[in-house]
N, C-alpha and C. Protein backbone atom coordinates (compact mmCIF):
# COMPACT_ATOMS: atom_id res chain seq x y z
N UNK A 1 -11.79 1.15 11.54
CA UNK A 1 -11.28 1.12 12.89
C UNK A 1 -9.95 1.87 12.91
N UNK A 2 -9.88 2.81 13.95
CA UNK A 2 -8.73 3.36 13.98
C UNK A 2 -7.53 2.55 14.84
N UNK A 3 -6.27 3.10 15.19
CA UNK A 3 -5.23 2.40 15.83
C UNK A 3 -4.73 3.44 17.19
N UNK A 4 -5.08 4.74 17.05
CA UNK A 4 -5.04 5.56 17.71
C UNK A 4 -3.69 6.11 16.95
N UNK A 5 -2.96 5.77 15.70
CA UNK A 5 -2.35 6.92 15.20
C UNK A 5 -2.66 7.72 13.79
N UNK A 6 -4.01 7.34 14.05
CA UNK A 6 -4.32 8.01 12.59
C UNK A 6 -4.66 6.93 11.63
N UNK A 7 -4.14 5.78 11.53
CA UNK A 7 -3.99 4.85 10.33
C UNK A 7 -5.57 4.11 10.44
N UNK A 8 -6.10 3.83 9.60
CA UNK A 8 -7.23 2.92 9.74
C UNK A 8 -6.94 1.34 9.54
N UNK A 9 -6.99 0.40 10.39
CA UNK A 9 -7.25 -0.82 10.53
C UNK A 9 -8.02 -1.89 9.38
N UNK A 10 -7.71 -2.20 8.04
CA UNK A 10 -9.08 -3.11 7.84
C UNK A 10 -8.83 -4.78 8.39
N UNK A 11 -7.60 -4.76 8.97
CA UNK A 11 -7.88 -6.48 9.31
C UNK A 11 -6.69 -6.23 10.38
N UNK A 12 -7.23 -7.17 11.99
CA UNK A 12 -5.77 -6.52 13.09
C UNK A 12 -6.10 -8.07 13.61
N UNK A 13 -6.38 -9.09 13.26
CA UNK A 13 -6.72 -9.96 14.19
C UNK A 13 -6.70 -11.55 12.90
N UNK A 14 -5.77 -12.31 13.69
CA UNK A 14 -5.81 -13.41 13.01
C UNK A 14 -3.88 -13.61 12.44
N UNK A 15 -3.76 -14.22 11.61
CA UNK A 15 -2.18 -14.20 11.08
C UNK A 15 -1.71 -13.52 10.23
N UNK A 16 -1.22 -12.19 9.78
CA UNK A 16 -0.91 -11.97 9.11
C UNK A 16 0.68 -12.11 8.51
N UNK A 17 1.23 -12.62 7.04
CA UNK A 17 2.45 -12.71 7.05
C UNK A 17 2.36 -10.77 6.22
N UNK A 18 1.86 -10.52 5.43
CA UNK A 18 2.22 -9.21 5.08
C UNK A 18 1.56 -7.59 5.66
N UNK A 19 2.12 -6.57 5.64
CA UNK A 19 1.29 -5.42 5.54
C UNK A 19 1.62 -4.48 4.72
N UNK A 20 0.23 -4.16 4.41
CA UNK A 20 -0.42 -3.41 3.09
C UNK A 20 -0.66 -1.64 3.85
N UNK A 21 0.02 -0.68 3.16
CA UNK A 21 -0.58 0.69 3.75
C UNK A 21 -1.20 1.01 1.97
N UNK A 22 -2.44 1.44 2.62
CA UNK A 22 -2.95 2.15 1.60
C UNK A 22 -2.77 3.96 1.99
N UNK A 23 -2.27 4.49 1.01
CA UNK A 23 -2.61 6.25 1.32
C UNK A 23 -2.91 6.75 0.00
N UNK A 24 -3.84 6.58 -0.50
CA UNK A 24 -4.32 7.97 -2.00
C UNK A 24 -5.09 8.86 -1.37
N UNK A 25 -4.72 10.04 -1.84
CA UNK A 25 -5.68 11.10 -1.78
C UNK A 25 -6.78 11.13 -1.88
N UNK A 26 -7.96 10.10 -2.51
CA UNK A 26 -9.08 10.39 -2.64
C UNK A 26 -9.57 9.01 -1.87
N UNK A 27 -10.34 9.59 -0.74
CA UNK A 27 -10.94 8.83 0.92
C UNK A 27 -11.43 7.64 0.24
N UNK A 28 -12.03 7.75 -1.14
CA UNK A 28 -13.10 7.34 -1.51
C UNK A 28 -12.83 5.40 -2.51
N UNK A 29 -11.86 6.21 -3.12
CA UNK A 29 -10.95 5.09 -3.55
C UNK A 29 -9.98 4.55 -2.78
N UNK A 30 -9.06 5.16 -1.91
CA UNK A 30 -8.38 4.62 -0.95
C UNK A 30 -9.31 3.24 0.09
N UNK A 31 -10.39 3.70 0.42
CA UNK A 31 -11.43 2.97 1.18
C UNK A 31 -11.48 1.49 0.14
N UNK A 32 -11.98 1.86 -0.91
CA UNK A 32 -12.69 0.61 -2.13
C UNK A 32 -11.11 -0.61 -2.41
N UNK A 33 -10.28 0.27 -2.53
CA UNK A 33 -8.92 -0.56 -2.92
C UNK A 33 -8.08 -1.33 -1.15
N UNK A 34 -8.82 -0.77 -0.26
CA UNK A 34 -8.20 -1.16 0.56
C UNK A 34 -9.24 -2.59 0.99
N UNK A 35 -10.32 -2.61 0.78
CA UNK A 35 -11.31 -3.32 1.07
C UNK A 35 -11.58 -4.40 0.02
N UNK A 36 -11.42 -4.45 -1.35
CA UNK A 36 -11.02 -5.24 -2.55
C UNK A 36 -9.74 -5.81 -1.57
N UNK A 37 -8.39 -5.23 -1.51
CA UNK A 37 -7.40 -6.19 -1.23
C UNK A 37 -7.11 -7.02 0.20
N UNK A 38 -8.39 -6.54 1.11
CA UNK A 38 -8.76 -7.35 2.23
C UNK A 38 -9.65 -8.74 1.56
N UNK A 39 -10.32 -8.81 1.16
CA UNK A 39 -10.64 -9.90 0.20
C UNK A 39 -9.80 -10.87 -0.18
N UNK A 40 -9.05 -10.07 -1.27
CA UNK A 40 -8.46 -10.74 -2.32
C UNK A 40 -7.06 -11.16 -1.42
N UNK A 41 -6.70 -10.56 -0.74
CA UNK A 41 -5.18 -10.80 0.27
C UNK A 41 -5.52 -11.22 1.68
N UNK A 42 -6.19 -12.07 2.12
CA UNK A 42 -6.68 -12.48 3.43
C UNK A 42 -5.19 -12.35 4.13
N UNK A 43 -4.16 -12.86 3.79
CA UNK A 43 -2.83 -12.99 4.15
C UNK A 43 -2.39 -11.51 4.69
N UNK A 44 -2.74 -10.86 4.48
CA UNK A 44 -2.05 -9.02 4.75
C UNK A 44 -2.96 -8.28 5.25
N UNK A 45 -2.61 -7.71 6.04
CA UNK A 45 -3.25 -6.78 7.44
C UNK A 45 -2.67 -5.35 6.27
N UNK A 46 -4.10 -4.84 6.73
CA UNK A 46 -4.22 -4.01 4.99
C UNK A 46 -4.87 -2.46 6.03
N UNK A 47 -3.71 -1.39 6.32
CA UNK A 47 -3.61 -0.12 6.98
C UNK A 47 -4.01 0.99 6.01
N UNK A 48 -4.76 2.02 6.34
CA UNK A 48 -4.80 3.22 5.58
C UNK A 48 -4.80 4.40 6.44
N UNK A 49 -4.36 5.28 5.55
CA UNK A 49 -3.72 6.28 6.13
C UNK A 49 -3.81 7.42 5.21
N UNK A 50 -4.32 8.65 5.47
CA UNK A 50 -4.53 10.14 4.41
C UNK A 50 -3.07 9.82 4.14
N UNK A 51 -3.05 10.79 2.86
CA UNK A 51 -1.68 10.80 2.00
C UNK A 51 -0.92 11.30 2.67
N UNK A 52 -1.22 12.65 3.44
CA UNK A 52 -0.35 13.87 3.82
C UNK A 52 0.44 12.51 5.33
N UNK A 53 0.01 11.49 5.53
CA UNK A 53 0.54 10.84 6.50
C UNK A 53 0.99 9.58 6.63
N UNK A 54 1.45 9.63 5.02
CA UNK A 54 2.81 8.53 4.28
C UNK A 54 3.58 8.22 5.11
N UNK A 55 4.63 9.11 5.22
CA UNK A 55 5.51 8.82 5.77
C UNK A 55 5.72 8.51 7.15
N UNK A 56 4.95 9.63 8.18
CA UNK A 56 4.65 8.91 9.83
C UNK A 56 4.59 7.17 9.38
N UNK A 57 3.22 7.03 8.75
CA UNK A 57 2.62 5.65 9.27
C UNK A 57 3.52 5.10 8.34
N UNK A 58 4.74 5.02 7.13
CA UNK A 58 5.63 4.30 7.03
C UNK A 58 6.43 4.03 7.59
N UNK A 59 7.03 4.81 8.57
CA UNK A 59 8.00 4.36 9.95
C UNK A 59 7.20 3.77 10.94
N UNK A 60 6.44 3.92 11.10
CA UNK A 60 5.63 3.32 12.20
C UNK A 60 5.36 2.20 11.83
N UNK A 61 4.74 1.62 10.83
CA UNK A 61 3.88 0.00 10.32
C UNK A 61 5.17 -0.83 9.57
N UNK A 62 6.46 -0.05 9.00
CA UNK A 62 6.91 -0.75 8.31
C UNK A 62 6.53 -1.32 7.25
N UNK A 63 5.32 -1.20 5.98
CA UNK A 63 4.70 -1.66 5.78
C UNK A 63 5.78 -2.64 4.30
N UNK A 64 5.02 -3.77 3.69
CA UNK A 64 5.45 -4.40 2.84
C UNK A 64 5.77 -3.70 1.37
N UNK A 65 4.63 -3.24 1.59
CA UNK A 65 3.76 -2.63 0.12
C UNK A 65 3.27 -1.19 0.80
N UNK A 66 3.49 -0.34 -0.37
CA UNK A 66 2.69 0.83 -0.03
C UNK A 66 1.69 0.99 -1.33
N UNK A 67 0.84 1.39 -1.45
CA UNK A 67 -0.08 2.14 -2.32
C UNK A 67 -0.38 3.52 -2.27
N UNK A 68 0.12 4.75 -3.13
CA UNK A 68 -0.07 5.76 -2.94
C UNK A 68 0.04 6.59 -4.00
N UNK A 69 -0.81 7.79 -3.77
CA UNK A 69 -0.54 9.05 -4.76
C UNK A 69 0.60 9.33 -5.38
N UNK A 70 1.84 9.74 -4.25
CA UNK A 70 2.55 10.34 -4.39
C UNK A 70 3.65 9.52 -3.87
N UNK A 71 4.51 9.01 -4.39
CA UNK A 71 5.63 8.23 -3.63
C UNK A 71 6.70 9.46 -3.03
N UNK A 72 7.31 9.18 -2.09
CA UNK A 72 8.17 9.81 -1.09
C UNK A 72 9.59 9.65 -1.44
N UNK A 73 10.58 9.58 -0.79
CA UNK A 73 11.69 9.51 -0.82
C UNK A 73 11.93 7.98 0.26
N UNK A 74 11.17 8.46 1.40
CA UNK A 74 11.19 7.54 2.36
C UNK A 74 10.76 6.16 2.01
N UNK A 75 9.62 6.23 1.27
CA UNK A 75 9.31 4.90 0.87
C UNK A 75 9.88 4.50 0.00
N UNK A 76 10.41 5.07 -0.81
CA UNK A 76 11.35 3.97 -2.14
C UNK A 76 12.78 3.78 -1.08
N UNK A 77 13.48 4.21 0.05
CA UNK A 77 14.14 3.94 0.54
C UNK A 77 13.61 2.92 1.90
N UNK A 78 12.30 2.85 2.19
CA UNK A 78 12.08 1.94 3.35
C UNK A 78 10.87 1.07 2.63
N UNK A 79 10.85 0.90 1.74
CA UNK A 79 9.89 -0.22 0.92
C UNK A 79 9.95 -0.55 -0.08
N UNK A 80 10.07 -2.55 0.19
CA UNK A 80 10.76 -2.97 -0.83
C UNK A 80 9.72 -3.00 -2.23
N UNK A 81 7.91 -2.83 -2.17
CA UNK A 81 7.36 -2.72 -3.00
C UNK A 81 6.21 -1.27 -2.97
N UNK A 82 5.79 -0.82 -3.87
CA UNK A 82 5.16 0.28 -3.79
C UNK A 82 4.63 0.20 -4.97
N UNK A 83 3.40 1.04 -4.95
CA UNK A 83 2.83 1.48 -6.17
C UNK A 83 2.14 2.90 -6.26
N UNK A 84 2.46 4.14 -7.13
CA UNK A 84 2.35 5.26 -7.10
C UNK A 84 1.53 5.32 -8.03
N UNK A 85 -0.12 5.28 -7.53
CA UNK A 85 -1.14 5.04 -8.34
C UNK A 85 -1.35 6.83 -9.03
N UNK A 86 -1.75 6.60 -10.42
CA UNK A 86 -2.14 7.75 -11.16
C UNK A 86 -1.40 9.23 -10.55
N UNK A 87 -0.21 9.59 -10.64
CA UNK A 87 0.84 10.65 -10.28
C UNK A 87 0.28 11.89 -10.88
N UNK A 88 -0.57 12.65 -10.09
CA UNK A 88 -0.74 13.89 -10.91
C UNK A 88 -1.23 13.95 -11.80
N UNK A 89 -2.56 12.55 -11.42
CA UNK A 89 -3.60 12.28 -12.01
C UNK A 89 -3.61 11.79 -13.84
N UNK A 90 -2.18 11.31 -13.83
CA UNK A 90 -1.42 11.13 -15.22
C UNK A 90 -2.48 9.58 -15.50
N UNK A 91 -2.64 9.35 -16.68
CA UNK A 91 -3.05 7.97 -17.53
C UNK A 91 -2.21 6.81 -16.59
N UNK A 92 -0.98 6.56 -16.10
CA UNK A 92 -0.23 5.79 -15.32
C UNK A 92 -0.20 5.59 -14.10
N UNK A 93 0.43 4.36 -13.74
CA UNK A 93 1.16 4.59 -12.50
C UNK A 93 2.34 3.65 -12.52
N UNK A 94 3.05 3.67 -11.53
CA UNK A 94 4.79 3.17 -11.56
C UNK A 94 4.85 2.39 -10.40
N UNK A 95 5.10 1.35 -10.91
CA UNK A 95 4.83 -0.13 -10.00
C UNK A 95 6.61 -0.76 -9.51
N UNK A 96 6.64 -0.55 -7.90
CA UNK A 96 8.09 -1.12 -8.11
C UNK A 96 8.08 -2.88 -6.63
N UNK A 97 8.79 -3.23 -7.22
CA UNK A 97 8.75 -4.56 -6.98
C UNK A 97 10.22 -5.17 -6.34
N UNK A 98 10.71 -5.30 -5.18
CA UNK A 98 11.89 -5.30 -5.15
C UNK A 98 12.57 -4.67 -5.91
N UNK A 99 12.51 -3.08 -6.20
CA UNK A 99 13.62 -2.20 -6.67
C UNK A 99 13.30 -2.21 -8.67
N UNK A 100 12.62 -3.28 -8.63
CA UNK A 100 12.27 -3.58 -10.22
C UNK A 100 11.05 -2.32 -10.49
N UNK A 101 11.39 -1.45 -11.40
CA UNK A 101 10.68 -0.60 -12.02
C UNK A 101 9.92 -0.70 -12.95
N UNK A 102 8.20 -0.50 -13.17
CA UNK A 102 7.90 -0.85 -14.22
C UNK A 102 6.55 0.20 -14.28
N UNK A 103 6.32 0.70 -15.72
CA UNK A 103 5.19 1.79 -15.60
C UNK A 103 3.88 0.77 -16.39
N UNK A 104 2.59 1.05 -15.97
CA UNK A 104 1.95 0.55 -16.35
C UNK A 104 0.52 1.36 -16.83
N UNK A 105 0.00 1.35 -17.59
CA UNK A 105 -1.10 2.29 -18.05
C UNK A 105 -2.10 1.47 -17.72
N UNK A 106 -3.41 2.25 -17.13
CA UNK A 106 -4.67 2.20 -16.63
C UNK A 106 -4.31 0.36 -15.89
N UNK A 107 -3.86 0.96 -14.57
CA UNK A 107 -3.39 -0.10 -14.07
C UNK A 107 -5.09 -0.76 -13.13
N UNK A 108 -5.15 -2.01 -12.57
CA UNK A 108 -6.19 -2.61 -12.91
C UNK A 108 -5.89 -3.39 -11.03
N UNK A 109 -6.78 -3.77 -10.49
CA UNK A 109 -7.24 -4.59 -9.36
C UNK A 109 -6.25 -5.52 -9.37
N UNK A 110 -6.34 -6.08 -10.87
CA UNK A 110 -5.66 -7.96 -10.47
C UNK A 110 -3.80 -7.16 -10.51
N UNK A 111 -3.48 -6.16 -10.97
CA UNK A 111 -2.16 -5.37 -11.11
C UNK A 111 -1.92 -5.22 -9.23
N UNK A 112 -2.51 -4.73 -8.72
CA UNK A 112 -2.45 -4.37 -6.94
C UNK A 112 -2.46 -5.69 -6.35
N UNK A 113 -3.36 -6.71 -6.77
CA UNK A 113 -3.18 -7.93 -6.18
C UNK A 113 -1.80 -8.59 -6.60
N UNK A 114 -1.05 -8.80 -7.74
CA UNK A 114 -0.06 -9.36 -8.07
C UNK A 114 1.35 -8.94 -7.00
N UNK A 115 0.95 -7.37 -7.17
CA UNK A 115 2.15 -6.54 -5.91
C UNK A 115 2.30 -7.01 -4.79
N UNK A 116 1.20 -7.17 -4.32
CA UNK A 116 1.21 -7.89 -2.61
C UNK A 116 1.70 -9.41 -2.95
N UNK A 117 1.00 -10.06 -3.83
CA UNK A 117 1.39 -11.55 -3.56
C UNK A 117 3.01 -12.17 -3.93
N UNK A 118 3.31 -10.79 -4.73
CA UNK A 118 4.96 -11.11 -5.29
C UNK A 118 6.03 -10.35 -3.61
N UNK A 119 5.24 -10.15 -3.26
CA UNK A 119 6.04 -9.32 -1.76
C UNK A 119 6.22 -10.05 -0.93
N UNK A 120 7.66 -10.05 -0.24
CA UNK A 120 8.01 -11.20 0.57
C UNK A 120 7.92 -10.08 2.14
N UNK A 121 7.39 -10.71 2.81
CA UNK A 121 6.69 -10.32 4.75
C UNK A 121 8.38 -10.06 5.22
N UNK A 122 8.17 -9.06 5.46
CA UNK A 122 9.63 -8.11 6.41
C UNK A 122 9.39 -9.57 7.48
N UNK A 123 11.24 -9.51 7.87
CA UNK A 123 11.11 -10.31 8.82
C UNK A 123 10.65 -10.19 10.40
N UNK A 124 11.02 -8.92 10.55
CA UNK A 124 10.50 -8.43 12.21
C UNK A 124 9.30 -7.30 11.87
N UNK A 125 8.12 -8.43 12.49
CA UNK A 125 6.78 -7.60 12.66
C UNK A 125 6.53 -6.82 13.41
């Protein structure tokens, strides 16, 4: 479901305390990881968005958590958690957590679920 700015919708209805933007480059995995953490995160209204449109839909959603290819400038400055899955298709990715930095090799489902659930919900939705 779209929102009319591009971002895709997987959950807009009900309570959410967090939000989740998903943006990787590949439609395919972006889709599977966004839909795993609608599951596993009933709590978080879980947005996706092509990569090239990080940053719009990070000013716009505010989001908690980002998940993405390529981390920005904007998001390590407007998000308190992020994860910059496989960078240039490297063995890694670099998991930050309230500002806490940590690299992790062949990072794993229950690794993306821990991010969201250690993330505290911005106060103005």
């Amino acid at each position: 479901m779209q929102d009319g700015s591009g971002a895709s919708i997987m959950s807009f209805m009900g309570s959410h305390d967090k939000r989740v933007l998903i943006a990787t480059e590949l439609r395919s995995y972006r889709e599977a990881v966004a839909e795993a953490l609608q599951f596993l995160c009933p709590d978080a209204a879980i947005f996706q968005a092509e990569s090239g449109d990080l940053d719009r839909e990070t000013n716009r959603l505010r989001p908690d958590v980002v998940v993405c290819s390529r981390v920005t400038r904007l998001v390590e400055c407007l998000v308190p958690n992020w994860v910059e899955l496989y960078p240039d298709y490297a063995p890694w990715s670099v998991v930050s957590v309230r500002g806490a930095r940590s690299t992790l090799t062949e990072i794993q489902l229950p690794d993306l679920v821990s991010v969201v659930d250690r993330s505290e919900p911005s106060p103005s939705v």
